[in-house]
N, C-alpha and C. Protein backbone atom coordinates (compact mmCIF):
# COMPACT_ATOMS: atom_id res chain seq x y z
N UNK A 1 96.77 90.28 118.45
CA UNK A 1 97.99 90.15 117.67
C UNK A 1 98.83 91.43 117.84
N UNK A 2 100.62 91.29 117.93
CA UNK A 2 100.87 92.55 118.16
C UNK A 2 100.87 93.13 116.89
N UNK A 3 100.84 94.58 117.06
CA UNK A 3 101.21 95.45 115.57
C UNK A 3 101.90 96.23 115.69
N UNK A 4 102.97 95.67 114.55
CA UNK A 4 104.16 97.11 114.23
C UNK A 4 104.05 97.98 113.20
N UNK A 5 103.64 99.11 112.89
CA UNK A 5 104.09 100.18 112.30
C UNK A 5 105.40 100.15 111.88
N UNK A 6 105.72 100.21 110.38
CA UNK A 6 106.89 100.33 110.05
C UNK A 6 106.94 101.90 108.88
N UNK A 7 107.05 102.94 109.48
CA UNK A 7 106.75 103.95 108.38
C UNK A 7 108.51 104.73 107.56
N UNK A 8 108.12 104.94 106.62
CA UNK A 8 109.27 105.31 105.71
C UNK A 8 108.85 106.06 104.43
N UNK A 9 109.85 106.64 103.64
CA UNK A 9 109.32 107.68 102.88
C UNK A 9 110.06 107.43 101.77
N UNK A 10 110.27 108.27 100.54
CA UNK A 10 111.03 108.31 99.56
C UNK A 10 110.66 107.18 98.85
N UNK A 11 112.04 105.87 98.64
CA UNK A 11 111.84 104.83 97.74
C UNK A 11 111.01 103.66 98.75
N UNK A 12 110.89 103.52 99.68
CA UNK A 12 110.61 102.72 100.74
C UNK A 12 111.99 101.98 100.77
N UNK A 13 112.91 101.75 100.82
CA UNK A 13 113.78 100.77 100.52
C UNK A 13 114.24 100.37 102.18
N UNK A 14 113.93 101.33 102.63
CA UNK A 14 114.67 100.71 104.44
C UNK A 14 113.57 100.45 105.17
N UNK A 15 112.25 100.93 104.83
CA UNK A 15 110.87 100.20 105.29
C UNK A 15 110.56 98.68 104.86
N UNK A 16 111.34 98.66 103.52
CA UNK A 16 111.07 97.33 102.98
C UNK A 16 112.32 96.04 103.52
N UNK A 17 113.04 96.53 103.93
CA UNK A 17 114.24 95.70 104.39
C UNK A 17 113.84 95.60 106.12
N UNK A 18 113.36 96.04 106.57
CA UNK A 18 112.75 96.00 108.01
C UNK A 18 111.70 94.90 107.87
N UNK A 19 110.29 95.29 107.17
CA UNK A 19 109.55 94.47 107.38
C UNK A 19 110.07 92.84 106.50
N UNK A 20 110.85 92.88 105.60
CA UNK A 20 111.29 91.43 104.97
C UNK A 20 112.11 90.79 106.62
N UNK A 21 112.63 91.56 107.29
CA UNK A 21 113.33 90.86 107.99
C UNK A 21 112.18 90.49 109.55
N UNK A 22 111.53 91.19 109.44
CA UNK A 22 110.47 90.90 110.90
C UNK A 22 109.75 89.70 110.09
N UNK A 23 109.19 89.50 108.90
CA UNK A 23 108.41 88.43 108.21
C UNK A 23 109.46 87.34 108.27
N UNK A 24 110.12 87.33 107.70
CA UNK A 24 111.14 86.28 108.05
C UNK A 24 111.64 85.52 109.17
N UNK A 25 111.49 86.51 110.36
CA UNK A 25 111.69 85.90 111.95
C UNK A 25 110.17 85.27 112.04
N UNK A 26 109.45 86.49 112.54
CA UNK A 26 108.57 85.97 112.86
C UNK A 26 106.95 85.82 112.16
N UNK A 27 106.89 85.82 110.67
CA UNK A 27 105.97 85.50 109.61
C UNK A 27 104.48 86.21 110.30
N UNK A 28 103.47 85.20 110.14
CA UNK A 28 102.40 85.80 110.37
C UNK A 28 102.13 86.18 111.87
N UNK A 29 102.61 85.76 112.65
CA UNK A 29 102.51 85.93 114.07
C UNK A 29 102.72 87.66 114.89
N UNK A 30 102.67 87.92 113.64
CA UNK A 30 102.57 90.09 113.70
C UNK A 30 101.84 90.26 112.78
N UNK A 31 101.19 91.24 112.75
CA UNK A 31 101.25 92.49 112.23
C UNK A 31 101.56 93.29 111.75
N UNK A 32 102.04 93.34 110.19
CA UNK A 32 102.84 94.43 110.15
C UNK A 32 102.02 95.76 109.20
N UNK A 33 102.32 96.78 109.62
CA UNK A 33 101.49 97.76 108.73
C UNK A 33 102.50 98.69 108.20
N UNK A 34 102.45 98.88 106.82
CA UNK A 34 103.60 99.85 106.02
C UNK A 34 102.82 100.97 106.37
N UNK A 35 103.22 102.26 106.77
CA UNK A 35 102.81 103.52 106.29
C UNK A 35 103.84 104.40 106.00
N UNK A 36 103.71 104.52 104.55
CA UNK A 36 104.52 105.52 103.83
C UNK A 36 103.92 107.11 103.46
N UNK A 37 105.62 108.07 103.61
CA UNK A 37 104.90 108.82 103.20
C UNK A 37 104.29 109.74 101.57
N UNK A 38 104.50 108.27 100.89
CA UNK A 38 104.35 108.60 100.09
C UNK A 38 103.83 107.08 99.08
N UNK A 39 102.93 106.85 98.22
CA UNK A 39 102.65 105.77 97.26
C UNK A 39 103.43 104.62 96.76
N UNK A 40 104.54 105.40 96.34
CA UNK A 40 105.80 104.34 95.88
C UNK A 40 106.33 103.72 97.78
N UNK A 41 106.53 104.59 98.63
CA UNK A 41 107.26 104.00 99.85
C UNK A 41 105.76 103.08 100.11
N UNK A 42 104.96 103.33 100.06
CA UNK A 42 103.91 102.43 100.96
C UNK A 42 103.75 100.93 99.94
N UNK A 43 103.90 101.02 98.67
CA UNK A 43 104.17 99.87 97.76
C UNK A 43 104.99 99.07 97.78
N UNK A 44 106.12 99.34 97.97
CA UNK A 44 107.60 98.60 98.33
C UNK A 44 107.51 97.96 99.56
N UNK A 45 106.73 98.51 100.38
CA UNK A 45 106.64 97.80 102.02
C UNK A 45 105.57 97.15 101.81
N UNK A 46 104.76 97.26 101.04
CA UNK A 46 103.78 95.80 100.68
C UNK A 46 104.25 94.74 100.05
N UNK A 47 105.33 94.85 99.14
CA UNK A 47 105.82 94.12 98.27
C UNK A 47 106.53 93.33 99.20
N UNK A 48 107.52 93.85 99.97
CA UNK A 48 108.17 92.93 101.21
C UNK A 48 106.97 92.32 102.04
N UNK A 49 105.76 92.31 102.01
CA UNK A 49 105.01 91.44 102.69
C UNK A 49 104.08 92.12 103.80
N UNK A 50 104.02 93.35 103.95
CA UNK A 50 103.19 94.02 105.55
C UNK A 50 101.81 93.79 104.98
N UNK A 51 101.43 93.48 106.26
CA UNK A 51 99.95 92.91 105.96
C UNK A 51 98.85 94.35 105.70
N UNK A 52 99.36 95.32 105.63
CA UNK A 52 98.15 96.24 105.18
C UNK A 52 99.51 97.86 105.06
N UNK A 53 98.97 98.86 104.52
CA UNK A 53 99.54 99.26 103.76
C UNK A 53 98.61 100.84 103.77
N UNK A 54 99.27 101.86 103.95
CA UNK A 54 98.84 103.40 104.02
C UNK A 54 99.51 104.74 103.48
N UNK A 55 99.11 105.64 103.32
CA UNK A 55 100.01 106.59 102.61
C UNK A 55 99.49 107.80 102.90
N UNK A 56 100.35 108.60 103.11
CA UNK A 56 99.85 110.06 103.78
C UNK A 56 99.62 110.29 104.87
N UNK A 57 99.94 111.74 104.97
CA UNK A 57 99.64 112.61 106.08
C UNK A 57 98.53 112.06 107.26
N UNK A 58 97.13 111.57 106.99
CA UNK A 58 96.21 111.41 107.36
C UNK A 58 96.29 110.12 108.23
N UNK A 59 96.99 109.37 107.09
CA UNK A 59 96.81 107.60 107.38
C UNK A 59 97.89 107.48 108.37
N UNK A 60 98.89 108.50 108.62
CA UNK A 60 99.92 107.91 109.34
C UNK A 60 99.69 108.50 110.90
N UNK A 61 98.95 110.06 110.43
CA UNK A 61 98.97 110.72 112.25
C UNK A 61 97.24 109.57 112.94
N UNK A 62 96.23 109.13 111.87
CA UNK A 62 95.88 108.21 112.81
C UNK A 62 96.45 106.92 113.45
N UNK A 63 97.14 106.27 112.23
CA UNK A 63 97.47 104.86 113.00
C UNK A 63 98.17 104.58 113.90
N UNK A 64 99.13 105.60 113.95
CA UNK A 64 100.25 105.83 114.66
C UNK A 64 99.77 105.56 115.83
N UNK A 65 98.85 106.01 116.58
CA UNK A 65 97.20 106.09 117.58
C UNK A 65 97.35 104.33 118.36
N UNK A 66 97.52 103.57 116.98
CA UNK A 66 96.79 102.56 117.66
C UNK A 66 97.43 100.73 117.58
N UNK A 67 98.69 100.97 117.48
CA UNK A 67 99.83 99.85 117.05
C UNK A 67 100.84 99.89 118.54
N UNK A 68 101.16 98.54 118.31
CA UNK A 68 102.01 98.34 119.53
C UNK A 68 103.23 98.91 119.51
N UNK A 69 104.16 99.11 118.57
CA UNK A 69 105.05 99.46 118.41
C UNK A 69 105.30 100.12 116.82
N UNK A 70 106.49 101.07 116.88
CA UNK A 70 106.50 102.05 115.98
C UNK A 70 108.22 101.92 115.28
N UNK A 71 108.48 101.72 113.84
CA UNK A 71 109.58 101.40 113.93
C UNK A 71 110.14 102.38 112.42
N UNK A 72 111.04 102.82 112.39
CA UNK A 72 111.12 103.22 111.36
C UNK A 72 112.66 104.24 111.82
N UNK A 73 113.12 104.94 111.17
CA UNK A 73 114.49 105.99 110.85
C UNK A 73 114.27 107.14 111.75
N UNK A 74 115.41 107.73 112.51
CA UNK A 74 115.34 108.78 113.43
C UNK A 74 114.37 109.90 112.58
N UNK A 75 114.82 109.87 111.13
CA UNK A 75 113.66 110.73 110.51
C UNK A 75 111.73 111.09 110.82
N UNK A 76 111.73 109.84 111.22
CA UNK A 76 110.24 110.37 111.07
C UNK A 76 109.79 110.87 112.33
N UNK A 77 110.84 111.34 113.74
CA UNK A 77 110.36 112.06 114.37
C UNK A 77 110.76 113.64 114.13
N UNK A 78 110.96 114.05 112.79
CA UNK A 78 111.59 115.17 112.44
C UNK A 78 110.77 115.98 111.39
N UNK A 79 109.99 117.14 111.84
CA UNK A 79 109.42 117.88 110.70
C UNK A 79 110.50 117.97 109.71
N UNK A 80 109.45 117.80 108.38
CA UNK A 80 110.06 118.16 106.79
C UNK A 80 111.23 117.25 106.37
N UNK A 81 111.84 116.31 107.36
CA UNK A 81 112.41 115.20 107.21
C UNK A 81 112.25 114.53 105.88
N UNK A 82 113.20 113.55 105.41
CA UNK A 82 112.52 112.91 103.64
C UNK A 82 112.35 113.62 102.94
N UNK A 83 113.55 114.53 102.62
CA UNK A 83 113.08 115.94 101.45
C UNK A 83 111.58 116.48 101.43
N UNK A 84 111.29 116.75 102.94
CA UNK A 84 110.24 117.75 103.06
C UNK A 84 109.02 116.52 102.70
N UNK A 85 108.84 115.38 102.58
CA UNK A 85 107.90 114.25 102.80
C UNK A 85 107.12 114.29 104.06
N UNK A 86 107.73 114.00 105.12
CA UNK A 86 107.32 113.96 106.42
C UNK A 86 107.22 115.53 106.98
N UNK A 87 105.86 115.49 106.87
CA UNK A 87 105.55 117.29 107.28
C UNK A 87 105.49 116.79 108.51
N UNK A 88 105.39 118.07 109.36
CA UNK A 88 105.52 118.43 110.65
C UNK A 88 104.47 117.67 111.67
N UNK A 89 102.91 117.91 111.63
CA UNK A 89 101.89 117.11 112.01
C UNK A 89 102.00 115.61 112.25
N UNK A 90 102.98 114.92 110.64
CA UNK A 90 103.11 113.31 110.86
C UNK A 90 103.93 113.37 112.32
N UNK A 91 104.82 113.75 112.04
CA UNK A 91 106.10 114.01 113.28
C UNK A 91 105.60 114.31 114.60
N UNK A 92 104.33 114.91 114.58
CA UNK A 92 104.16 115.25 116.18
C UNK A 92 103.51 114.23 116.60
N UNK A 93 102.47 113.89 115.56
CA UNK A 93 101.85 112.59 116.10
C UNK A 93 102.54 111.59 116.33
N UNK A 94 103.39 110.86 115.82
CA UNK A 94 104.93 109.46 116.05
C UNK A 94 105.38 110.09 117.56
N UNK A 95 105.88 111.14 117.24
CA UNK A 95 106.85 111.63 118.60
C UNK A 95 105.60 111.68 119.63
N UNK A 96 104.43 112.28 119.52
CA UNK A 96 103.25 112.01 120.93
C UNK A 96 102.69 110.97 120.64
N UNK A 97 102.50 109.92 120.05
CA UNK A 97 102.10 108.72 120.17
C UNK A 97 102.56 107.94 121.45
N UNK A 98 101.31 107.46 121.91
CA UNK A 98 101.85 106.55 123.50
C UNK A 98 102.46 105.45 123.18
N UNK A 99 102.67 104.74 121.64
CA UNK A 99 103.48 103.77 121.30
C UNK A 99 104.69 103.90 121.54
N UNK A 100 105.28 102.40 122.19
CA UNK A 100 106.90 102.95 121.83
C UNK A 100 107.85 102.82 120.54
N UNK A 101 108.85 103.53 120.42
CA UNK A 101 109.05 103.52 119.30
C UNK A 101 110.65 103.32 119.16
N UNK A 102 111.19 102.48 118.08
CA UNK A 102 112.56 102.11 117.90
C UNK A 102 113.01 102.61 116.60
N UNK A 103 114.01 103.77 116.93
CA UNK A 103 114.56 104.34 115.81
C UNK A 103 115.45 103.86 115.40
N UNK A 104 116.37 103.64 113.83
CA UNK A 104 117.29 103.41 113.29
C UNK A 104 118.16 104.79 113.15
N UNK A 105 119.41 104.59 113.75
CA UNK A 105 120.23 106.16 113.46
C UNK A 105 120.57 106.38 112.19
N UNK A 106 119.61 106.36 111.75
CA UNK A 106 120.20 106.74 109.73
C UNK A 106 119.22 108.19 109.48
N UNK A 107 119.97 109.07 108.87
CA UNK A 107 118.79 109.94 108.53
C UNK A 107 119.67 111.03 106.90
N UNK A 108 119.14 111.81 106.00
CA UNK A 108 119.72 112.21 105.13
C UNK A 108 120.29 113.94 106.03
N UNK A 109 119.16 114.27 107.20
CA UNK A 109 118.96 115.70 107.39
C UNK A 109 120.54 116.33 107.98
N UNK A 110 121.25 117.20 108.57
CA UNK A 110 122.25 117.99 108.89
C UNK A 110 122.06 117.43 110.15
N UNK A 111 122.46 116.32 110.82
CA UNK A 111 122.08 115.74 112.23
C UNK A 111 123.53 114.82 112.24
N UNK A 112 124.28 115.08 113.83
CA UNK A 112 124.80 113.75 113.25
C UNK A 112 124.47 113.10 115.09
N UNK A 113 124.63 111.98 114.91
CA UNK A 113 124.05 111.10 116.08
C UNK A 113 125.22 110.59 117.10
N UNK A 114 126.09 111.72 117.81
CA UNK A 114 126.79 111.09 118.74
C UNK A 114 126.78 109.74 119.18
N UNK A 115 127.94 109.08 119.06
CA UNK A 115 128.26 107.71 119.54
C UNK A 115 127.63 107.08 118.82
N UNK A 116 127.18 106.83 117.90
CA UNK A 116 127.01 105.82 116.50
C UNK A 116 128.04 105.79 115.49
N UNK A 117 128.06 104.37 115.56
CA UNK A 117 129.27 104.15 114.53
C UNK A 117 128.23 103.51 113.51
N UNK A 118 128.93 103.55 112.22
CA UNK A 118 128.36 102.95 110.82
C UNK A 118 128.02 101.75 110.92
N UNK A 119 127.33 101.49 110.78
CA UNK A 119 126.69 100.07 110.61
C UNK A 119 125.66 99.65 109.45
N UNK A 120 125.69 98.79 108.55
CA UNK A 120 125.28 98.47 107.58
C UNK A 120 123.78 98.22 108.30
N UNK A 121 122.78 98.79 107.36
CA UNK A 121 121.43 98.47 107.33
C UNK A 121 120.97 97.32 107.49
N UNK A 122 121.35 96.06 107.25
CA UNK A 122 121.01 94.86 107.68
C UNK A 122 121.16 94.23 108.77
N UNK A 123 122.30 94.78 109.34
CA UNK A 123 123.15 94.45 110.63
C UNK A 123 122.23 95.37 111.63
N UNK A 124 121.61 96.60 111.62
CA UNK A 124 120.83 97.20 112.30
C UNK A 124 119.67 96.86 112.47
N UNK A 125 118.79 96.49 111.32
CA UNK A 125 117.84 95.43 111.24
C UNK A 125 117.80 94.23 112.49
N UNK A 126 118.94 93.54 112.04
CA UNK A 126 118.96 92.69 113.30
C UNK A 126 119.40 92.80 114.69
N UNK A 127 119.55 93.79 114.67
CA UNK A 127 120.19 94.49 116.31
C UNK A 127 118.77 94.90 116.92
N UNK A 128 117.80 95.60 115.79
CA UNK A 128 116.45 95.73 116.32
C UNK A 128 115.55 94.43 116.26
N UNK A 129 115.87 93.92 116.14
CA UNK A 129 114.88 92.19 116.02
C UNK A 129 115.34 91.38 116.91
N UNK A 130 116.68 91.01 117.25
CA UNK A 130 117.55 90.38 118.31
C UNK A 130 117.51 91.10 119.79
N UNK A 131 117.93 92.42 120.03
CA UNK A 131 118.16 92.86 120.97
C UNK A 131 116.55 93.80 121.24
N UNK A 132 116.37 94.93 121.08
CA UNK A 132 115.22 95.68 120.72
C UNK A 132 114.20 94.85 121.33
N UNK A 133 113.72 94.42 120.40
CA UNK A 133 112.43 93.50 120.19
C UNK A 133 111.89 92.87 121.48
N UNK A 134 113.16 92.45 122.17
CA UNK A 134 112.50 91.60 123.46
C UNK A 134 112.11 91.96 124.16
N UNK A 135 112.41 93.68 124.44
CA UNK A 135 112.07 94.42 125.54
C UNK A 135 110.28 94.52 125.84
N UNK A 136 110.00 94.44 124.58
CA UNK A 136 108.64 94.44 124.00
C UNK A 136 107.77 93.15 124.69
N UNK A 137 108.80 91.53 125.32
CA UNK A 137 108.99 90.49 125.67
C UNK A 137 107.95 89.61 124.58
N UNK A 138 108.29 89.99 123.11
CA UNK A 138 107.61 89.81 122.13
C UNK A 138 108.62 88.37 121.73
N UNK A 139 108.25 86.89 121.48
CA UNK A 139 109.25 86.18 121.29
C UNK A 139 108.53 84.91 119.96
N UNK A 140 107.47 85.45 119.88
CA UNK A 140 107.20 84.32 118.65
C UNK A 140 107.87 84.67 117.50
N UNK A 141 108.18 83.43 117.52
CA UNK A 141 109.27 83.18 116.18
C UNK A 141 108.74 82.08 115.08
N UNK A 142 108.68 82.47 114.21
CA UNK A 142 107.66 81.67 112.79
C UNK A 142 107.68 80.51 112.88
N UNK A 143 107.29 79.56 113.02
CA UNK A 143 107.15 78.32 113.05
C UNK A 143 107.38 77.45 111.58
C-alpha cells in the first residue's frame, strides 16, 4: 500500500485539510500517517481520518525513513520552523530522507518564495492531488 506522511505542527489545521482531501479522493487505498510536531497537530490529522498518527521529535526523524511520499509546508524542511516546533534534527531527517517530498509554499518564517502567487489552501491541496500526485503514477481513486 502506498504511504504518505503528512507532517505539520502548531494547530494541525493544514495537515488536517491535506489528509481530508487525499481521503476523499482516494479513501482507503493509502496510507495516510499524521506526524505532528506536536499532540494537538497529530490529533487534528487523526480527526480528518490518517490511518495512524505520531508526535515528536523521535516519531517523525524515524518514519520519515520509511513512507512513500512526504507531504507537508515548505516549513518542515526548516530548522526551528513552527515557532521553534520543528527543531533542527526533524528537518534534517525530511530534507535527507530518500522519500520524495511535495511542499506547499506557505510558511509563517522571514522567507518569501519567488514566483508564487497566493493561492488559497484548498486550491493548493488540489494542485497537489491533481497535478503532483501522478508523478508518483499513483491513480487509485476511491471507489
Amino acid at each position: 500500500m502506498f504511504k504518505i506522511c503528512v507532517i505539520d505542527g502548531q494547530g494541525g489545521g493544514i495537515g488536517s485539510t491535506i489528509i481530508k482531501k487525499l481521503k476523499d479522493r482516494f479513501g482507503e487505498s493509502v496510507e495516510i500517517i499524521a506526524l505532528g510536531t506536536n499532540a494537538i497537530a497529530t490529533a487534528q490529522m487523526l480527526k480528518a481520518k490518517a490511518n495512524k498518527g505520531a508526535s515528536g521529535n523521535n516519531a517523525i526523524i524515524q518514519t520519515v525513513k520509511k513512507v512513500d511520499l512526504i507531504i507537508g509546508t515548505v516549513g518542515i524542511i526548516m530548522p526551528h520552523a513552527m515557532m521553534g516546533e520543528l527543531t533542527p534534527k526533524m528537518a534534517e531527517a525530511i530534507s535527507l530522507s530518500p522519500s520524495p517530498k511535495i511542499l506547499l509554499p506557505l510558511t509563517q518564517e522571514n522567507i518569501e518564495i519567488i514566483g508564487f502567487s497566493f493561492t488559497p489552501l484548498p486550491m493548493l491541496v488540489d494542485e497537489l492531488i491533481d497535478i503532483h500526485l501522478k508523478k508518483f503514477n499513483y491513480k487509485h481513486e476511491k471507489h
